[in-house]
Protein backbone atom coordinates (compact mmCIF):
# COMPACT_ATOMS: atom_id res chain seq x y z
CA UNK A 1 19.51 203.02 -22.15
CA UNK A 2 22.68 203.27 -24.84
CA UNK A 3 21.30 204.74 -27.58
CA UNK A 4 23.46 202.62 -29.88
CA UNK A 5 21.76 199.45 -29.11
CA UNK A 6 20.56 197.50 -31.80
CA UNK A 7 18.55 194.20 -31.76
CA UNK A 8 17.52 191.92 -34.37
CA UNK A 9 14.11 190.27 -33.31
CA UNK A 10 12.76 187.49 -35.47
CA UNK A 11 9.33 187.10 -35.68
CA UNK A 12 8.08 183.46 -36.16
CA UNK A 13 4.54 182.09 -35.72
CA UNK A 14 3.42 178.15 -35.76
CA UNK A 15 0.19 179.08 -37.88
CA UNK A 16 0.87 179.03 -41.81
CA UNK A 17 -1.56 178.38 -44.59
CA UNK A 18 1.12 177.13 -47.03
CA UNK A 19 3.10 175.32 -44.62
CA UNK A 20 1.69 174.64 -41.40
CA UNK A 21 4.63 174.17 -38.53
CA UNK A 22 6.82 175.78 -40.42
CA UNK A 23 9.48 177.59 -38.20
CA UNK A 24 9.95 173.69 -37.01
CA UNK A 25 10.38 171.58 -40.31
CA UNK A 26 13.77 169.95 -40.03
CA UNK A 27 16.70 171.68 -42.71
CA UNK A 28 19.52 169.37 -42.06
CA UNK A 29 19.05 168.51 -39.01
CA UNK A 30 18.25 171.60 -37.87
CA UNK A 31 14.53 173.50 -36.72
CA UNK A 32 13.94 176.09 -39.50
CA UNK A 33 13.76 178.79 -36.78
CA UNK A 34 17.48 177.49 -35.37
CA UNK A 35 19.00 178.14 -38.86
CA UNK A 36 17.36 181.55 -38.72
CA UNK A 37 18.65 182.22 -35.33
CA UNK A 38 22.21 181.16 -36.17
CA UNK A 39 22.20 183.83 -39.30
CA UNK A 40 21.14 187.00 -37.14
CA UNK A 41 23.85 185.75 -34.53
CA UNK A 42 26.59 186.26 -37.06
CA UNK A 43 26.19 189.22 -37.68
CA UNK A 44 28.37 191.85 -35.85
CA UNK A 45 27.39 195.07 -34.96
CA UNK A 46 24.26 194.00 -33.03
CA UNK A 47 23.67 193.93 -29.48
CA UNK A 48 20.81 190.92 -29.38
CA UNK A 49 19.18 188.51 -31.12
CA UNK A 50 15.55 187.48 -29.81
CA UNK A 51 12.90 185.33 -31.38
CA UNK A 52 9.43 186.68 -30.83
CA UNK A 53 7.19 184.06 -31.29
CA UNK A 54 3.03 182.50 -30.08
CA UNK A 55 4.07 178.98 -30.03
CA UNK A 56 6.00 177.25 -26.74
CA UNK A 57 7.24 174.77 -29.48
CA UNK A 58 9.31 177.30 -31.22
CA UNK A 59 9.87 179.15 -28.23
CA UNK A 60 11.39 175.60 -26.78
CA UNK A 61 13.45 175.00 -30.18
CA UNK A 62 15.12 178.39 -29.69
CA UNK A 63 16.19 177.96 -26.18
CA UNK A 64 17.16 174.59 -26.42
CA UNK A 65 19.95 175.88 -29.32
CA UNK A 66 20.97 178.31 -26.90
CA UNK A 67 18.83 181.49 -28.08
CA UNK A 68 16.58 183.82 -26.43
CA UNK A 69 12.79 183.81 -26.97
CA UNK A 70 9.83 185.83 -26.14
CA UNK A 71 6.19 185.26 -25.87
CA UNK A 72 3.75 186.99 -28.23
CA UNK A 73 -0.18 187.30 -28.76
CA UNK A 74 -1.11 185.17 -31.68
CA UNK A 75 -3.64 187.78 -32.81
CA UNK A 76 -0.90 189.61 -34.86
CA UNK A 77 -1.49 190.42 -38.81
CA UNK A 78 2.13 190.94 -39.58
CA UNK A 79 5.86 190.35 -38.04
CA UNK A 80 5.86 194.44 -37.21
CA UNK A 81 3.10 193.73 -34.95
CA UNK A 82 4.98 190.87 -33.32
CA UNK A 83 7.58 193.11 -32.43
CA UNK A 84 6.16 196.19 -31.56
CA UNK A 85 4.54 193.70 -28.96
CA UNK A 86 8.15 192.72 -27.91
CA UNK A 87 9.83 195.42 -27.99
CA UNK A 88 8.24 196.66 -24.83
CA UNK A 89 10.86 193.75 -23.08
CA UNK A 90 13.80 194.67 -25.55
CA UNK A 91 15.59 197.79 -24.36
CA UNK A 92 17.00 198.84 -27.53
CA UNK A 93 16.66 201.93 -29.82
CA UNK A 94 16.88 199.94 -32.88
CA UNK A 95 14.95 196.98 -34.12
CA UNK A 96 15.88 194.65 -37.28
CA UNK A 97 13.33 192.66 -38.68
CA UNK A 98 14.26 188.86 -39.71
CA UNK A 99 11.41 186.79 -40.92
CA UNK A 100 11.58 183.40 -39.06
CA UNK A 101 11.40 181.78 -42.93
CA UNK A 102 14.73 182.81 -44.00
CA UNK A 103 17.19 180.04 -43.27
CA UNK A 104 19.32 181.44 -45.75
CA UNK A 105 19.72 185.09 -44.59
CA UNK A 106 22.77 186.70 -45.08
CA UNK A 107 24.22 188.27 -41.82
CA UNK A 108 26.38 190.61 -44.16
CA UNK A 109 22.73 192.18 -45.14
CA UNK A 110 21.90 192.71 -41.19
CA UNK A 111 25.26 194.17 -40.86
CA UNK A 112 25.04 196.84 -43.46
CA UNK A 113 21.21 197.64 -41.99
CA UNK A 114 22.71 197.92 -38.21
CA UNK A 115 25.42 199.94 -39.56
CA UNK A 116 23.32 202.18 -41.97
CA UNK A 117 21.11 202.91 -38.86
CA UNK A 118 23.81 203.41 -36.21
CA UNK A 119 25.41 206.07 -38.71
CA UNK A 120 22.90 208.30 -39.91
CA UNK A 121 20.42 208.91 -36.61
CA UNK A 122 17.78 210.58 -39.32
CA UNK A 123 16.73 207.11 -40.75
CA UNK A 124 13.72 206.04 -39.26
CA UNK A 125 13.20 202.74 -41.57
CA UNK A 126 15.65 201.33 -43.71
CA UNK A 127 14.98 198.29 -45.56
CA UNK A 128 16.96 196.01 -48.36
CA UNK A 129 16.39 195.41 -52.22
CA UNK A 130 18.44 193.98 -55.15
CA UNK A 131 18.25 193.94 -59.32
CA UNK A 132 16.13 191.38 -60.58
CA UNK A 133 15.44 190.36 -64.46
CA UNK A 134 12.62 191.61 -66.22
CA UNK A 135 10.79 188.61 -67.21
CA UNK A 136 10.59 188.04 -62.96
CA UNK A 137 9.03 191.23 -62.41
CA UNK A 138 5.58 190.35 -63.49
CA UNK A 139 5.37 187.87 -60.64
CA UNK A 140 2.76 189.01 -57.68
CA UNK A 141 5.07 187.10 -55.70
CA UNK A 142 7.97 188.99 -56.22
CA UNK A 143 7.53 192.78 -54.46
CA UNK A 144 9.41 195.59 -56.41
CA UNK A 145 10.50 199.23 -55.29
CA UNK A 146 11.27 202.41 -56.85
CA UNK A 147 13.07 204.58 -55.43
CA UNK A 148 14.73 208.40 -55.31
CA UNK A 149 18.38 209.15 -56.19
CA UNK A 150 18.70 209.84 -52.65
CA UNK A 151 17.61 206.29 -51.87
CA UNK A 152 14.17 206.87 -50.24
CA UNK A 153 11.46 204.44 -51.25
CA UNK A 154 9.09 206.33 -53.46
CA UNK A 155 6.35 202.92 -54.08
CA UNK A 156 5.86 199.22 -53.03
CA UNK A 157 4.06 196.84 -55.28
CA UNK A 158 3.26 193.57 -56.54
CA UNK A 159 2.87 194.97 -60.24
CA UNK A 160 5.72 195.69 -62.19
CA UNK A 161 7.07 199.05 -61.27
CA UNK A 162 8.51 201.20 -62.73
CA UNK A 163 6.02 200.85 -65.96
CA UNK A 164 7.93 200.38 -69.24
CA UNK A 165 5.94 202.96 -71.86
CA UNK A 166 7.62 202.20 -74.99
CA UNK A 167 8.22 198.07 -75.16
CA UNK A 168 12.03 198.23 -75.76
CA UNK A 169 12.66 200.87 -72.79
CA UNK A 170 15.85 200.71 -70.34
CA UNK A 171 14.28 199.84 -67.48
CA UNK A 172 15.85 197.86 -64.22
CA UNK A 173 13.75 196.56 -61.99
CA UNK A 174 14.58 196.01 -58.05
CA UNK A 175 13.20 193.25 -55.75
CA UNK A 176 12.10 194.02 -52.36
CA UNK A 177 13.95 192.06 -49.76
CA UNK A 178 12.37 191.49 -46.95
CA UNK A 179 14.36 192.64 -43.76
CA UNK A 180 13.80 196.34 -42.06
CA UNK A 181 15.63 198.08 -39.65
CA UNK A 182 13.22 200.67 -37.49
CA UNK A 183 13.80 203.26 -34.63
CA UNK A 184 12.18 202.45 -31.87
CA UNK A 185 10.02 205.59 -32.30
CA UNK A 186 9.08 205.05 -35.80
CA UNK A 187 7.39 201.60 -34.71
CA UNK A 188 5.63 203.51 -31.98
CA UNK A 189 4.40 205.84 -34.98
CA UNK A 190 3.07 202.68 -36.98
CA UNK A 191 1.18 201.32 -34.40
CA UNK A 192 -0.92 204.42 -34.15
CA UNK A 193 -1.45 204.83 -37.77
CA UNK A 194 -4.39 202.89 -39.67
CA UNK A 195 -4.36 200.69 -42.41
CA UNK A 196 -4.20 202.99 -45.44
CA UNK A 197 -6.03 202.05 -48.31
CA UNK A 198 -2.85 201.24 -50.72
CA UNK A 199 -1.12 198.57 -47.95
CA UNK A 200 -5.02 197.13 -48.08
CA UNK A 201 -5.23 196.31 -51.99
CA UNK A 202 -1.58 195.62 -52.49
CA UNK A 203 -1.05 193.38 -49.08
CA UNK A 204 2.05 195.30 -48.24
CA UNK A 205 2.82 196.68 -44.57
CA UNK A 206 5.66 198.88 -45.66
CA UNK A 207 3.13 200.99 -47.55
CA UNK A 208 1.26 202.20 -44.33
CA UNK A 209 4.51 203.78 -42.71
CA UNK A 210 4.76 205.36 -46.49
CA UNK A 211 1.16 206.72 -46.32
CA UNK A 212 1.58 207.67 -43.10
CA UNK A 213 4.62 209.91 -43.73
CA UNK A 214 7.59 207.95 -42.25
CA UNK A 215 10.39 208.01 -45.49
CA UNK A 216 11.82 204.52 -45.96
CA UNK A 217 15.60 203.96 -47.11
CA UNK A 218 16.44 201.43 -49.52
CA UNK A 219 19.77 199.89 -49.51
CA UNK A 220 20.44 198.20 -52.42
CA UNK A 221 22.96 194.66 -52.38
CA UNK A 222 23.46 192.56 -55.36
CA UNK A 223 20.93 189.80 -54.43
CA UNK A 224 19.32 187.53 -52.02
CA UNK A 225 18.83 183.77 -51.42
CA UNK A 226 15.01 182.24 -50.74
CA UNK A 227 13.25 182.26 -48.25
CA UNK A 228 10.18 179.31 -47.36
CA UNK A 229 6.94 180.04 -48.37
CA UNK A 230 5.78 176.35 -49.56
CA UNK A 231 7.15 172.77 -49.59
CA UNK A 232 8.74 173.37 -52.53
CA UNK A 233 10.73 176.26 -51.25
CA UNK A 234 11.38 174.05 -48.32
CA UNK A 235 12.72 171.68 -50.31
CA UNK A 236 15.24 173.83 -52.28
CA UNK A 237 16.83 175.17 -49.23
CA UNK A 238 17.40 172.33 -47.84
CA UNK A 239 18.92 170.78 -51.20
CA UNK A 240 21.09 174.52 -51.28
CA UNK A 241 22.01 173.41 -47.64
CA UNK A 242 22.95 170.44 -48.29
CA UNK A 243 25.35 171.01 -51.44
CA UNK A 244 27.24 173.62 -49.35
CA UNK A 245 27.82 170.46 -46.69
CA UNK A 246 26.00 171.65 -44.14
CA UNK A 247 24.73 168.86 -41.49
């Protein structure tokens, strides 16, 4: 196997509390899960793009627009699990992670993680995050990340982070964007690792390869667009979509 070869894998699963069918609602005449596909293949520097999914539907969606798709147990708690699942078809040594909600990804981002990976062998996770304002960091719904000078991610959390002592301290805040890059060895770590108690109260899978030992590096970019988590965020894509003339 060439050790340089790099697949993104999109995880994407019918079932959604918030938005059920999701990786299927239309965005311009497009599946949700088609848009997503079309962003990972635009990015250079990777070797595949498959959609890991437990739905025929979506699986059907992606092969009809010309993409690859693999079957996947619908008994999976997170999109790591989904692809440590597929990876066992995938013969590559490094795995990006690209939600099947973000129809608005930015293949520049996947570049820089591919590229990040594929020159320092040493990183076993690498992950994304961008300045956000203050008066958006108290949001639950908004993850933030601290991290070391060196770039390794020191904390995860829903709370704001770092906490500002005095009221009128200098502090900058950093959103957690959602896309990983992992050796194929650190995802066989993860899967042997339990839930530790911090990804349990804070709902965050990134903290268990923390508490588990495996260093995460944070890249950071100047920002992100949304993803779709609820109609309404459905609806704004589709109006950003439609501005920038897509069809």
């Amino acid at each position: 196997m060439n050790a340089s070869r790099t697949a993104i894998v999109i995880p994407s699963r019918y079932a959604s509390t918030r938005l059920p069918g999701k990786p299927l609602a239309d965005i311009c005449g497009k599946p949700m899960i088609v848009r997503v596909l079309e962003r990972a293949r635009a990015a250079r520097g990777v070797d595949r793009v498959v959609v890991a999914t437990d739905d025929g539907r979506i699986a059907r969606a992606v092969t009809d627009a010309g993409g690859e798709a693999v079957m996947t147990g619908s008994h999976h708690a997170s999109g790591t699990e989904r692809i440590i699942e597929a990876m066992a078809s995938i013969p590559a040594d490094v795995f990006i992670n690209l939600q099947g909600d973000e129809p608005l990804a930015d293949p520049a981002h996947l570049e820089l993680l591919a590229r990040t990976m594929a020159d320092d062998p040493g990183i076993s996770v690498a992950t994304l995050c961008c300045p956000m304002p203050g008066q958006e960091a108290a949001s639950p719904h908004a993850v933030k990340v601290v991290f070391s000078d060196q770039g390794q991610a020191l904390y995860f959390s829903r709370s704001p982070i770092p906490h500002a002592f005095e009221a009128d301290a200098d502090v900058v805040y950093y959103r957690h964007i959602g896309i990983y890059a992992y050796t194929r060895s650190a995802l066989e770590r993860f899967r042997s690792l339990p839930v530790s108690m911090l990804e349990r109260v804070e709902r965050l899978e990134q903290l268990r390869f923390l508490s588990g030992g495996i260093p995460i590096r944070v890249l950071t970019v100047s920002g992100a667009r949304p993803g779709v988590d609820t109609p309404d965020c459905l609806e704004k894509v589709r109006g950003i979509l439609h501005r920038e003339g897509e069809r």
